[in-house]
Protein backbone atom coordinates (compact mmCIF):
# COMPACT_ATOMS: atom_id res chain seq x y z
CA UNK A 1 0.00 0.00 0.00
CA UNK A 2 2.90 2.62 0.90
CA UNK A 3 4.85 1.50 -2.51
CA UNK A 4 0.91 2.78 -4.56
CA UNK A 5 0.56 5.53 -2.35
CA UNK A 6 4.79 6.76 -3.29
CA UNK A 7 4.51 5.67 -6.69
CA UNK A 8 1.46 7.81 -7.47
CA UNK A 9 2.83 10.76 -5.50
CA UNK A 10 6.53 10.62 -7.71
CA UNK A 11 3.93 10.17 -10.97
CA UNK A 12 1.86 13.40 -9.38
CA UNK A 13 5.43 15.32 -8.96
CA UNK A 14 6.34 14.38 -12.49
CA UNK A 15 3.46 15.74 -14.41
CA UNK A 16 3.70 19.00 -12.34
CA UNK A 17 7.53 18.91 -13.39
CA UNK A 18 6.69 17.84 -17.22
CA UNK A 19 3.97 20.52 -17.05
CA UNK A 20 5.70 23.28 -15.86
CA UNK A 21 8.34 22.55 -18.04
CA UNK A 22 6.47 22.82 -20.95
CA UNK A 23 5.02 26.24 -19.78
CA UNK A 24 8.61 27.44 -19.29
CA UNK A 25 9.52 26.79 -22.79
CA UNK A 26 6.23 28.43 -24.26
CA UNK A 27 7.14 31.34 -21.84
CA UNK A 28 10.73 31.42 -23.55
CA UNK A 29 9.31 31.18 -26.71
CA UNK A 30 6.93 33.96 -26.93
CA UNK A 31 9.80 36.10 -25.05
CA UNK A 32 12.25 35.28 -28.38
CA UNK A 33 9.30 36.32 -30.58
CA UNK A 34 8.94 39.95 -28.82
CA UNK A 35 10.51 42.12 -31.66
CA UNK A 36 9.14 39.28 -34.82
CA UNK A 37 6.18 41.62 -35.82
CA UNK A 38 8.45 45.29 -35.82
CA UNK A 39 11.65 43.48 -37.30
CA UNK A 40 10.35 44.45 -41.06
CA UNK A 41 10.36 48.35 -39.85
CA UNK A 42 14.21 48.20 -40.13
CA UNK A 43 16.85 47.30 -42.88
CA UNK A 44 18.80 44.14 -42.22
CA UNK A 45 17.82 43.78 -38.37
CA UNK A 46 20.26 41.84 -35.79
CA UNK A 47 19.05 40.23 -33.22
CA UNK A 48 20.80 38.64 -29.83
CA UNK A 49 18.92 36.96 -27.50
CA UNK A 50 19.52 38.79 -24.05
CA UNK A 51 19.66 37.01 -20.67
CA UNK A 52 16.14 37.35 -19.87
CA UNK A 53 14.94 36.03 -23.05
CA UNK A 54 13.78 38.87 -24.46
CA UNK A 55 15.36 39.30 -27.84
CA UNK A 56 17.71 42.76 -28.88
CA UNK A 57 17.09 44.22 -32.48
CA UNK A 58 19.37 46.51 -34.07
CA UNK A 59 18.76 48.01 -37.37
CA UNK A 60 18.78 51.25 -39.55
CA UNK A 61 14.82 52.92 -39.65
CA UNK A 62 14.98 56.02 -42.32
CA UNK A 63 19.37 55.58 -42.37
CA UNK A 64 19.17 56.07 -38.99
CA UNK A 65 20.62 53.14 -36.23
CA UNK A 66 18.52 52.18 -33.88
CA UNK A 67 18.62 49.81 -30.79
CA UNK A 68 15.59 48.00 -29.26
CA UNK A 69 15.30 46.11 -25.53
CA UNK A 70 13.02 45.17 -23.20
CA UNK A 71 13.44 44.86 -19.37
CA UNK A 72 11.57 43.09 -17.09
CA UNK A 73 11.04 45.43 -13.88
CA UNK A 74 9.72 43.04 -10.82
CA UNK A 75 11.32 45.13 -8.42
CA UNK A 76 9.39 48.22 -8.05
CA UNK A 77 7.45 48.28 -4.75
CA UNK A 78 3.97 48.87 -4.40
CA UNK A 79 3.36 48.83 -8.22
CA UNK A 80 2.70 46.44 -10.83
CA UNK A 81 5.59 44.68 -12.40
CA UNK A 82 6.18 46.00 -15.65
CA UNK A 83 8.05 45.82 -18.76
CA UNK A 84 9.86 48.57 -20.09
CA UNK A 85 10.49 49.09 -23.92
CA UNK A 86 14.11 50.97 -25.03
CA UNK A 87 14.67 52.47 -28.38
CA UNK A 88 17.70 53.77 -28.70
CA UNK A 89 18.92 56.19 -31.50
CA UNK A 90 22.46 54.87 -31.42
CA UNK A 91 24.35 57.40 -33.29
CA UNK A 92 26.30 60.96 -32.31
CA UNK A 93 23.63 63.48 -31.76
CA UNK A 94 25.15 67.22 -31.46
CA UNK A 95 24.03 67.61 -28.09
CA UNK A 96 26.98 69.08 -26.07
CA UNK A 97 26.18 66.85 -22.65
CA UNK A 98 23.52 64.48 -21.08
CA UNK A 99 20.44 65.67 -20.27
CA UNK A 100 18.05 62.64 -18.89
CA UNK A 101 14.80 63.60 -17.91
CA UNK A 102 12.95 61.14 -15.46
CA UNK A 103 9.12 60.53 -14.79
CA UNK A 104 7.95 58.89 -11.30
CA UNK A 105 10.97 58.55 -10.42
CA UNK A 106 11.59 55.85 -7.71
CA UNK A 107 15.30 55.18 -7.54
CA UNK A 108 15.08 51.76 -8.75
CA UNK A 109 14.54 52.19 -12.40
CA UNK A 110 16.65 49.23 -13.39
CA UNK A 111 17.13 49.86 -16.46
CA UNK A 112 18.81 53.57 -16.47
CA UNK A 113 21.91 55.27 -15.08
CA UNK A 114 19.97 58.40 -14.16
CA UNK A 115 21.14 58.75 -10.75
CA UNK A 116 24.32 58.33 -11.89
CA UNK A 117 24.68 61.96 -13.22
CA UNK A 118 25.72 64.68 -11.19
CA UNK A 119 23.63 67.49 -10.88
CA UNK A 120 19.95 67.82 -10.18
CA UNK A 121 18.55 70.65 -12.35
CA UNK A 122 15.49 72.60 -10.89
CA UNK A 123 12.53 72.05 -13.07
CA UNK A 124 11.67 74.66 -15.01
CA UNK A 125 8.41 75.94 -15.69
CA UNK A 126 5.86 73.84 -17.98
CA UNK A 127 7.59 70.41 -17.36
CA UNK A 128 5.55 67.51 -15.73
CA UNK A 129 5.44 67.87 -11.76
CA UNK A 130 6.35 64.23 -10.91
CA UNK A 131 9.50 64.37 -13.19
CA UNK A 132 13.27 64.72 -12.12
CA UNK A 133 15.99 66.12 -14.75
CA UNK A 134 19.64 65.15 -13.94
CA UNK A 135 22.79 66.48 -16.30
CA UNK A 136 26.24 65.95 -16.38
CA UNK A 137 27.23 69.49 -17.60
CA UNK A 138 23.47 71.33 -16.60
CA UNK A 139 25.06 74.48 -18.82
CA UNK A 140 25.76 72.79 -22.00
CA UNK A 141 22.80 70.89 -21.84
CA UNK A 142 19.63 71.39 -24.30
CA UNK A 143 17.50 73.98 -23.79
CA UNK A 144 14.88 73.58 -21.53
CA UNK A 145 12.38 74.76 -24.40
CA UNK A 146 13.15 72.05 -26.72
CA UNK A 147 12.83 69.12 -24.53
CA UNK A 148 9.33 70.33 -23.34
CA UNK A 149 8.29 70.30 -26.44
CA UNK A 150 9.66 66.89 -27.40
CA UNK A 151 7.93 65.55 -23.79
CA UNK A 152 4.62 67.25 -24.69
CA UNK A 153 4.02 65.01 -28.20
CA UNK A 154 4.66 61.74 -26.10
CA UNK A 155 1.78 60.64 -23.40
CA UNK A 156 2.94 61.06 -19.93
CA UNK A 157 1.49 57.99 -18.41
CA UNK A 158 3.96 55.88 -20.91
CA UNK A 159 6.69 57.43 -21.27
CA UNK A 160 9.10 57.00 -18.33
CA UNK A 161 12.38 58.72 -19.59
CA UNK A 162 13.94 60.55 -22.49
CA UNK A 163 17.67 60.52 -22.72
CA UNK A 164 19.69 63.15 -24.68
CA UNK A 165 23.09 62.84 -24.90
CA UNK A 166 26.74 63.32 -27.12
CA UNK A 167 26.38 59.64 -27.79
CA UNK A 168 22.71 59.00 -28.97
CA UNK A 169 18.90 59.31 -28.07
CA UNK A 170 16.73 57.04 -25.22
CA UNK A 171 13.26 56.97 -25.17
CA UNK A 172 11.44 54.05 -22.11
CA UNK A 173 8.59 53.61 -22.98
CA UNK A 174 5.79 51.79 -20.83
CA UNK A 175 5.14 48.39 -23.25
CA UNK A 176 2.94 46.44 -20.29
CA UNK A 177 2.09 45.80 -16.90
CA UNK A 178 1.68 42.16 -15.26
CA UNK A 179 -2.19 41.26 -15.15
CA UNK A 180 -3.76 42.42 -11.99
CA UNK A 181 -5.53 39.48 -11.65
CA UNK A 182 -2.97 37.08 -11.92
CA UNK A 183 -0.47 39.14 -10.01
CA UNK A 184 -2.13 39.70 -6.89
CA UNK A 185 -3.73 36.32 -7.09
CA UNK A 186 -0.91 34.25 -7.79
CA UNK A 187 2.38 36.60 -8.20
CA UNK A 188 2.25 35.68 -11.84
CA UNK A 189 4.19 38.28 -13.68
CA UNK A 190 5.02 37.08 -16.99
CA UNK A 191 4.62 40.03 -19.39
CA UNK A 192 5.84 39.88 -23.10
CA UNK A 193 3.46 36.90 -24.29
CA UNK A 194 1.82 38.77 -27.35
CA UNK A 195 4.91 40.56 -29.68
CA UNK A 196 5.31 44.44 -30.00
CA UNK A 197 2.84 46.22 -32.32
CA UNK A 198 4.32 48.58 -35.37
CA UNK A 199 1.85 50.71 -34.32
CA UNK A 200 3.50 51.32 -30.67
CA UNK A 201 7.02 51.38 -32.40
CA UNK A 202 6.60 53.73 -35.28
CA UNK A 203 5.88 56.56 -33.18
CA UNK A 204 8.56 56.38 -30.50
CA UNK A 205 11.22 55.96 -33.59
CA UNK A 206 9.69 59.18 -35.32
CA UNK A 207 10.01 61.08 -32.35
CA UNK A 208 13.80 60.55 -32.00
CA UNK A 209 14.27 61.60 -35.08
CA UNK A 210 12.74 64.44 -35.01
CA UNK A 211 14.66 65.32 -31.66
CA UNK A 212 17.67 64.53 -33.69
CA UNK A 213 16.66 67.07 -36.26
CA UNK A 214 16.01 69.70 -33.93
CA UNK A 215 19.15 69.62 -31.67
CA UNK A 216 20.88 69.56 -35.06
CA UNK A 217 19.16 72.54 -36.30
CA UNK A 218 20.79 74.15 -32.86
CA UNK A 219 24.38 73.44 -33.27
């Protein structure tokens, strides 16, 4: 009777092992598929698969370079866990320094080096309240004018930081939050199952170009 009742709990443990393996690899799966429906927006993409596995695509959108990744934020207390897009217009911009303007910020944004910089810069008038703006050289920086503007055309509930520096252009962008439901109810926080929509992309990579044209049209 004890060899049944241990033989159907290992067979019990090894269909919860066989299943949850197989719900691991779908999970890795979709994760490798994030950037499959926004690859065609760029000339001869590359991607790498990154230790979370989330893809990273780089590719050239209008001759520009451009740098895509996701990262998985589980650490953020008090909020849902979320996943955080980053396109990156990795080319030299003319901007003088780094200017890197932060919304909600929390301190544990793990994905940016925003605390990192040296000097806090007062906000100036017109700029979101529950934003933080940090420069390495606060005098060389853009002007103050010109990166309201570029804020104002993106929604402030997504966007979570706009990076402008000697080196290139950031935007993070808000892609999902965990389900509620399944979060609170179980602490299930897989995010990235359904792949990134052209339609979410296209404007984030307009808008760094555009910055780029402006700060150019200053130097």
């Amino acid at each position: 009777m004890k060899f049944l009742i241990w033989a159907l709990v290992i067979a019990m443990g090894c269909g919860i092992a066989l299943r949850l393996r197989g719900q691991s690899a779908k999970r890795m799966a979709a994760r490798g598929r994030y950037f499959a429906d926004v690859a065609g927006l760029f000339d001869a993409p590359i991607t790498a698969l990154a230790p979370t596995g989330f893809p990273r695509l780089s590719g050239r959108h209008q001759g520009a370079l451009f740098d895509l990744q996701v990262v998985p934020d589980t650490l953020t207390y008090r909020k849902l866990p979320a996943l955080w897009l980053l396109v990156t217009l990795a080319e030299p911009t003319p901007a003088r320094a780094t200017l890197d303007v932060m919304l909600r910020p929390r301190g544990v944004e793990p994905f940016s080096h925003f605390s990192d910089l040296a000097h806090q810069i007062t906000l100036p008038p017109g700029f979101p309240e529950d934003c933080a703006i940090r420069s390495d050289a606060p005098q060389a920086a853009p002007p103050a004018d010109l990166v309201l503007e570029h804020l104002a055309r993106l929604s402030p509930d997504l966007l979570k930081e706009m990076v402008i520096a000697p080196k290139g252009l950031r935007l993070v962008w808000l892609a999902e939050e965990a389900d509620r439901t399944r979060y609170l109810a179980f602490r299930d926080a897989e995010m990235g199952r359904t792949p990134l929509a052209p339609a979410l992309l296209q404007p984030l990579l307009a808008a760094l170009l555009a910055l780029r044209d402006d700060l150019k049209e200053l130097s």
